[in-house]
Every structure is written in structure tokens, then in C-alpha cells.
N, C-alpha and C. Protein backbone atom coordinates (compact mmCIF):
# COMPACT_ATOMS: atom_id res chain seq x y z
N UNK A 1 0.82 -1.18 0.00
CA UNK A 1 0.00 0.00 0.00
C UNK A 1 0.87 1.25 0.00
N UNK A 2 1.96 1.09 1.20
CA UNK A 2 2.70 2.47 0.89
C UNK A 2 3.34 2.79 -0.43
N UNK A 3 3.44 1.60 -1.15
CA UNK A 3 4.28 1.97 -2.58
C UNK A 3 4.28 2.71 -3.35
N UNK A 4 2.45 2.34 -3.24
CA UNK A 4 1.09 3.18 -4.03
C UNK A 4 0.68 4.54 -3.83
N UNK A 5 1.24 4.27 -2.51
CA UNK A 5 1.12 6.08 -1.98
C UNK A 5 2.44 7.43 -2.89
N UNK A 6 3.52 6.39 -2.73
CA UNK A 6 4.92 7.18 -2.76
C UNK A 6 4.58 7.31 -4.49
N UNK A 7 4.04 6.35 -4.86
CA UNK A 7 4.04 6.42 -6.30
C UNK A 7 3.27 7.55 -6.94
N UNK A 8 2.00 7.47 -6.29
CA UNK A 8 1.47 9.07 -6.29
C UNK A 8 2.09 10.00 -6.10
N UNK A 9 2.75 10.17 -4.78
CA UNK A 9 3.19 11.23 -4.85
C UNK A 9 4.46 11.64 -5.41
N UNK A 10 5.31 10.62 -6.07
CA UNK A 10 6.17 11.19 -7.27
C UNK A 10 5.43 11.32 -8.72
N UNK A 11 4.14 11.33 -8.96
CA UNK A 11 3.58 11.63 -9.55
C UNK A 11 3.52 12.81 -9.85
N UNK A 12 2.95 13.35 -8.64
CA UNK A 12 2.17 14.94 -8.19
C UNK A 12 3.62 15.71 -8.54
N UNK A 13 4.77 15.20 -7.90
CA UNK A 13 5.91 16.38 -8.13
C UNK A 13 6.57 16.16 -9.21
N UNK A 14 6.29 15.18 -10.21
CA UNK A 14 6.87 15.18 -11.42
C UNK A 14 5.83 15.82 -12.44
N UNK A 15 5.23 16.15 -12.06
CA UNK A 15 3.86 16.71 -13.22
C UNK A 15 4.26 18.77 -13.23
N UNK A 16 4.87 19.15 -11.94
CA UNK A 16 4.98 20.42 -12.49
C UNK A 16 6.36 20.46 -13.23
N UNK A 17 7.52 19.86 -12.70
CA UNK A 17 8.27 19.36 -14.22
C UNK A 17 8.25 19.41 -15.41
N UNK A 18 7.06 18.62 -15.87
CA UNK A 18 6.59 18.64 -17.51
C UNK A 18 5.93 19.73 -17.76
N UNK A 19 5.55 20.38 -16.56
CA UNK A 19 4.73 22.15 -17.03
C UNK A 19 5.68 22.76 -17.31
N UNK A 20 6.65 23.00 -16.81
CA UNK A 20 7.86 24.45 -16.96
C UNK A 20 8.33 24.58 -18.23
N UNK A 21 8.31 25.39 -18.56
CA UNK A 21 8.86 26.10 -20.03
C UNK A 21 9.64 27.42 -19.73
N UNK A 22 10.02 27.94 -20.60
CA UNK A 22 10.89 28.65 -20.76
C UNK A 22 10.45 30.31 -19.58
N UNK A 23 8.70 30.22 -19.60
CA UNK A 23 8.61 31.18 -18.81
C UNK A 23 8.29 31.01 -17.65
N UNK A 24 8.41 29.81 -17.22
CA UNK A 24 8.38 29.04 -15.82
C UNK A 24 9.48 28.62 -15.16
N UNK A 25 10.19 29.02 -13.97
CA UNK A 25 11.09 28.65 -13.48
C UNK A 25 10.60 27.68 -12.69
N UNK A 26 11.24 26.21 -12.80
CA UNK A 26 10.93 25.05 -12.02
C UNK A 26 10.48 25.42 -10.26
N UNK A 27 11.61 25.90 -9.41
CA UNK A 27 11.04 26.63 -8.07
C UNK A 27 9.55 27.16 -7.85
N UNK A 28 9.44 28.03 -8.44
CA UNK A 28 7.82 28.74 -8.66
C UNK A 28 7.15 27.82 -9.28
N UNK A 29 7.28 27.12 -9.94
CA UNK A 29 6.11 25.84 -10.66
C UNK A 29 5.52 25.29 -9.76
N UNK A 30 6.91 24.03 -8.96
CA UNK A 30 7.00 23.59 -7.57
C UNK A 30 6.12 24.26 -6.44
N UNK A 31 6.65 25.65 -5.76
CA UNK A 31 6.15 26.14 -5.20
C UNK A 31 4.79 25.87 -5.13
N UNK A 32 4.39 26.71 -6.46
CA UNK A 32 2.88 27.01 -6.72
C UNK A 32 1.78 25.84 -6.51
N UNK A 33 2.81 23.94 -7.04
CA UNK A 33 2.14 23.47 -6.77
C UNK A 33 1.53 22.66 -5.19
N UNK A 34 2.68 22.78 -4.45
CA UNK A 34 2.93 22.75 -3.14
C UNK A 34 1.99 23.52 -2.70
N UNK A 35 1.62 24.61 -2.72
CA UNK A 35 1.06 25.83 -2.47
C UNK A 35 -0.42 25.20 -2.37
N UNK A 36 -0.83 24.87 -3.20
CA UNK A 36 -2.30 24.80 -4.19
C UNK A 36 -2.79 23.50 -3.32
N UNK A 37 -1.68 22.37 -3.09
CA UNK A 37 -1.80 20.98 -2.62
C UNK A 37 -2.50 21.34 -1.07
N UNK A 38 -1.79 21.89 -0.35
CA UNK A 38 -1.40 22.35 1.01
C UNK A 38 -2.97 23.05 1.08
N UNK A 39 -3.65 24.24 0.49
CA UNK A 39 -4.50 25.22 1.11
C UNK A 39 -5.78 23.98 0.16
N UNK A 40 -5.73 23.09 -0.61
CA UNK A 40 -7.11 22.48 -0.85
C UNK A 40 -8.01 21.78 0.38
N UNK A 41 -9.21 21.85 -0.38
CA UNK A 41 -9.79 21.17 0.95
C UNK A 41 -10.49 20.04 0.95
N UNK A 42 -10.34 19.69 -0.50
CA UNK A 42 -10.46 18.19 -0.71
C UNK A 42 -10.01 17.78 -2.32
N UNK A 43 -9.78 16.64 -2.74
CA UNK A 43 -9.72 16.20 -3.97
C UNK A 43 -9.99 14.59 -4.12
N UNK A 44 -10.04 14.30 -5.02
CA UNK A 44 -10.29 13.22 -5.92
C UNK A 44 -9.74 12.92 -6.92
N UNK A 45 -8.79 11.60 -7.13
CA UNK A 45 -8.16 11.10 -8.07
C UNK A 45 -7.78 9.75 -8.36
N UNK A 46 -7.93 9.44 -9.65
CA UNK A 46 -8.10 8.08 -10.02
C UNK A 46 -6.73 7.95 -11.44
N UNK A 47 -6.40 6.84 -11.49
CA UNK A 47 -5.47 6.37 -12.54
C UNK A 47 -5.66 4.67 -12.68
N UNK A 48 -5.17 4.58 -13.88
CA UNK A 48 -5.53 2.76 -14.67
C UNK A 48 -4.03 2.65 -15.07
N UNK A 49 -3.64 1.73 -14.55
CA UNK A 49 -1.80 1.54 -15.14
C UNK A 49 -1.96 -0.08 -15.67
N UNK A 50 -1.84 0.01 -17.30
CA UNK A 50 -1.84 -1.50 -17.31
C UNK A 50 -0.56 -1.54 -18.18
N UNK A 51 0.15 -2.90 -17.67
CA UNK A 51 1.35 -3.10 -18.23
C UNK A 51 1.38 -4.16 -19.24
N UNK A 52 2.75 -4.45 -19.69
CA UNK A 52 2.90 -5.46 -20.89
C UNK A 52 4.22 -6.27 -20.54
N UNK A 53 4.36 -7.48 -20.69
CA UNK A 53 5.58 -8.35 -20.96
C UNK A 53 5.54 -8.80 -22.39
N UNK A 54 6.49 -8.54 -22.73
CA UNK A 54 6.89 -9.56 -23.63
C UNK A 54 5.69 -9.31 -24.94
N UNK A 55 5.48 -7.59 -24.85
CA UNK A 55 4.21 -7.15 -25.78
C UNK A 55 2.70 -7.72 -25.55
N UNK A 56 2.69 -8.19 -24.43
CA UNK A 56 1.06 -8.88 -24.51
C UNK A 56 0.75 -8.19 -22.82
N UNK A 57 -0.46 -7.78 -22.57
CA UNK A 57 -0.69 -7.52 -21.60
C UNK A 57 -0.89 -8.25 -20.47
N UNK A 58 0.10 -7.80 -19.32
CA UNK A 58 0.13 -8.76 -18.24
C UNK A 58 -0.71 -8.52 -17.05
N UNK A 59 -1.14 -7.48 -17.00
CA UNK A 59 -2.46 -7.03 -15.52
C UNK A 59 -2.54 -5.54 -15.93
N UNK A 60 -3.56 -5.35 -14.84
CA UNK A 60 -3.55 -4.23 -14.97
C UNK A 60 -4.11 -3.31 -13.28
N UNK A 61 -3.47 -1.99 -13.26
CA UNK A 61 -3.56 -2.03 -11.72
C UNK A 61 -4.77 -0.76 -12.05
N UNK A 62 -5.71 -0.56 -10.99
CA UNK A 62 -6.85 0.92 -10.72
C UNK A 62 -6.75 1.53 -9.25
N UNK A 63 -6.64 2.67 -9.33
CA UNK A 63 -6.39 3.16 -8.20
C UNK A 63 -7.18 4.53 -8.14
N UNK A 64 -7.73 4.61 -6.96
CA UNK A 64 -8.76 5.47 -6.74
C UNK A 64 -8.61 6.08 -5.27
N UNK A 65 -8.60 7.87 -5.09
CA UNK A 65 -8.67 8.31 -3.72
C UNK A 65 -8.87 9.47 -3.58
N UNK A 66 -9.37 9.62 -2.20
CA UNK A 66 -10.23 11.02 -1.72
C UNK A 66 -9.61 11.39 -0.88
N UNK A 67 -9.57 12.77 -0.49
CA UNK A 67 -8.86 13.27 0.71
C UNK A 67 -10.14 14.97 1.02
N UNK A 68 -10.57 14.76 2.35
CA UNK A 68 -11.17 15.77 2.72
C UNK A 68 -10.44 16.54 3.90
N UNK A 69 -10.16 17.48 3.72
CA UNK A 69 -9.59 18.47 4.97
C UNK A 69 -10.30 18.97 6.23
N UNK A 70 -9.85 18.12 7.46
CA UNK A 70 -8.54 18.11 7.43
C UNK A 70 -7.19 16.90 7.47
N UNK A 71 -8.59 15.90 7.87
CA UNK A 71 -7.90 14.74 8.20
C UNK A 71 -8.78 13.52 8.07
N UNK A 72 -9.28 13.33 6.87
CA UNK A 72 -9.91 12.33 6.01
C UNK A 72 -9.39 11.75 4.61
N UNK A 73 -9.39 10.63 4.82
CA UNK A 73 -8.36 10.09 3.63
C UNK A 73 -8.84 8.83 2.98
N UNK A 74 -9.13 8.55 2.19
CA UNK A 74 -10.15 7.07 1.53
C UNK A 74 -8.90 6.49 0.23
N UNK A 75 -8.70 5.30 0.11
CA UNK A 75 -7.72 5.17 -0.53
C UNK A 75 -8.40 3.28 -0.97
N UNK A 76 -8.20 3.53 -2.62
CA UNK A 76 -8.19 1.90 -2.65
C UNK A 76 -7.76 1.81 -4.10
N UNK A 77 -7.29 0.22 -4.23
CA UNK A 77 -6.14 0.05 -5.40
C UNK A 77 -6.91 -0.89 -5.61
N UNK A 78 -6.76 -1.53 -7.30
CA UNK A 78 -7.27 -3.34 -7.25
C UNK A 78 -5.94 -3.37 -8.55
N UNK A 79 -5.48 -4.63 -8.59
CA UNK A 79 -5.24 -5.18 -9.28
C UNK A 79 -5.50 -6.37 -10.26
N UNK A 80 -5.27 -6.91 -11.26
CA UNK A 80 -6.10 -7.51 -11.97
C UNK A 80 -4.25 -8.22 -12.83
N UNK A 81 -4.40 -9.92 -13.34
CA UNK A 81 -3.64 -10.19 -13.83
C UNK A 81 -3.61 -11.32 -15.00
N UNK A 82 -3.12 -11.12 -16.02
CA UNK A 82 -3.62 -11.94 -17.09
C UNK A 82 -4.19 -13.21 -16.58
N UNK A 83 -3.13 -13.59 -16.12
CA UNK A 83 -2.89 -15.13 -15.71
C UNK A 83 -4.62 -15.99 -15.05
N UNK A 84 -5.36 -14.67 -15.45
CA UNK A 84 -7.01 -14.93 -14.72
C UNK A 84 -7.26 -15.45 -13.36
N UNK A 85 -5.99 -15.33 -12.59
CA UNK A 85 -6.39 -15.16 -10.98
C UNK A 85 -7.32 -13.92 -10.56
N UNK A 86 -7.67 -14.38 -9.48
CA UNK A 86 -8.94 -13.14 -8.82
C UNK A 86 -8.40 -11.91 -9.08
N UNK A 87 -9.17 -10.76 -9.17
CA UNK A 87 -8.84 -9.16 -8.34
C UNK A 87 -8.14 -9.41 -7.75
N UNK A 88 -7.45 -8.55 -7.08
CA UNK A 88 -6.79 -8.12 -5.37
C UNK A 88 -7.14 -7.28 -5.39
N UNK A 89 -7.82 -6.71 -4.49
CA UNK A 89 -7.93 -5.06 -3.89
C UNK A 89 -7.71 -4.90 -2.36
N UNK A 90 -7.42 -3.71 -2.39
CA UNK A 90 -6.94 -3.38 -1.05
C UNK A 90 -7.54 -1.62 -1.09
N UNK A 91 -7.66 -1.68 0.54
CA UNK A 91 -8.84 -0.61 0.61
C UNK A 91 -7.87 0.45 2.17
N UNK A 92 -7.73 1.75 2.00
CA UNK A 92 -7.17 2.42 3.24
C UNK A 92 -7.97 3.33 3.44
N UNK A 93 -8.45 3.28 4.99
CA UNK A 93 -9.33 4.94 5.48
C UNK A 93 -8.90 5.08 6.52
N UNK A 94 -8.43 6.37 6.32
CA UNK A 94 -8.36 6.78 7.70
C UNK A 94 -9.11 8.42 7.89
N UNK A 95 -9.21 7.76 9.44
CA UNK A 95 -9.91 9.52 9.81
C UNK A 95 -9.35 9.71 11.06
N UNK A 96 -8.77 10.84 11.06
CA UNK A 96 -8.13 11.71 12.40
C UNK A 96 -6.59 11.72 12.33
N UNK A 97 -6.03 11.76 13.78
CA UNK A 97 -4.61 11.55 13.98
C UNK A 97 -4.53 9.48 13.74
């Protein structure tokens, strides 16, 4: 589960990266998006990562999560794999400290 987390969040800081251009200094991109992350008061986000071996598709992972401010957090992943074994999913909530 934490993998899934870290993986997001090198997500989030590699995405103002691919924004910066010539009239964007990476710092202020960063910043801004730090900024924006920090004062929200909730979001929602989902991604589908399906991979390939050997050119044929080998699973595929879904990941889905909510975060309400200040300290609500809903988190769940499934995976899925050619090989036609079950789902896996795995499910995280937390609320408070």
C-alpha cells in the first residue's frame, strides 16, 4: 500500500516538471504546486496503469482516492492479472490523527 502512496506522490511532483517552459522557473512551478496541494480542501483522483511483458498484456492495476480536509483520507487500489487469478484489492481509510 505504501508503494502506491509514494508512487502518487512522485507523480504529483513530477507533473509540475513537464509544465515548466521557458517562462516558468521550475522553483515557482513547484512552489505554486505545493502551495495549491497544502490550502485544498479536498480532492479526488483516479489512474488505470496496465502493463505489458513480452508485448502482450500482463495485468492491470486501478487506483482510486479522496482526501477531505482536514484529516480524512479514503484510498483503494485493485489489481487484476492476465494469468485470470482473482482481483486483489486493497482498501485504506483513515480519519483523524
Amino acid at each position: 500500500m505504501v508503494k502506491y502512496l509514494i508512487i502518487t506522490a512522485i507523480v504529483f511532483l513530477i507533473a509540475p516538471i513537464v509544465a515548466c517552459s521557458e517562462r516558468n522557473h521550475l522553483r515557482e512551478v513547484v512552489t505554486k504546486a505545493i502551495t495549491a496541494t497544502v490550502e485544498v480542501q479536498s480532492y479526488r483522483a483516479s489512474a488505470v496503469d496496465t502493463y505489458t511483458v513480452d508485448g502482450e498484456t500482463a495485468g492491470e492495476f486501478t487506483y482510486e482516492s479522496e482526501f477531505v480536509a482536514p484529516d480524512r483520507y479514503h484510498q483503494s487500489t485493485s489489481a487484476e492479472y492476465s494469468s485470470g487469478s482473482e482481483r486483489n484489492w486493497w482498501e485504506l481509510i483513515s480519519i483523524g490523527n
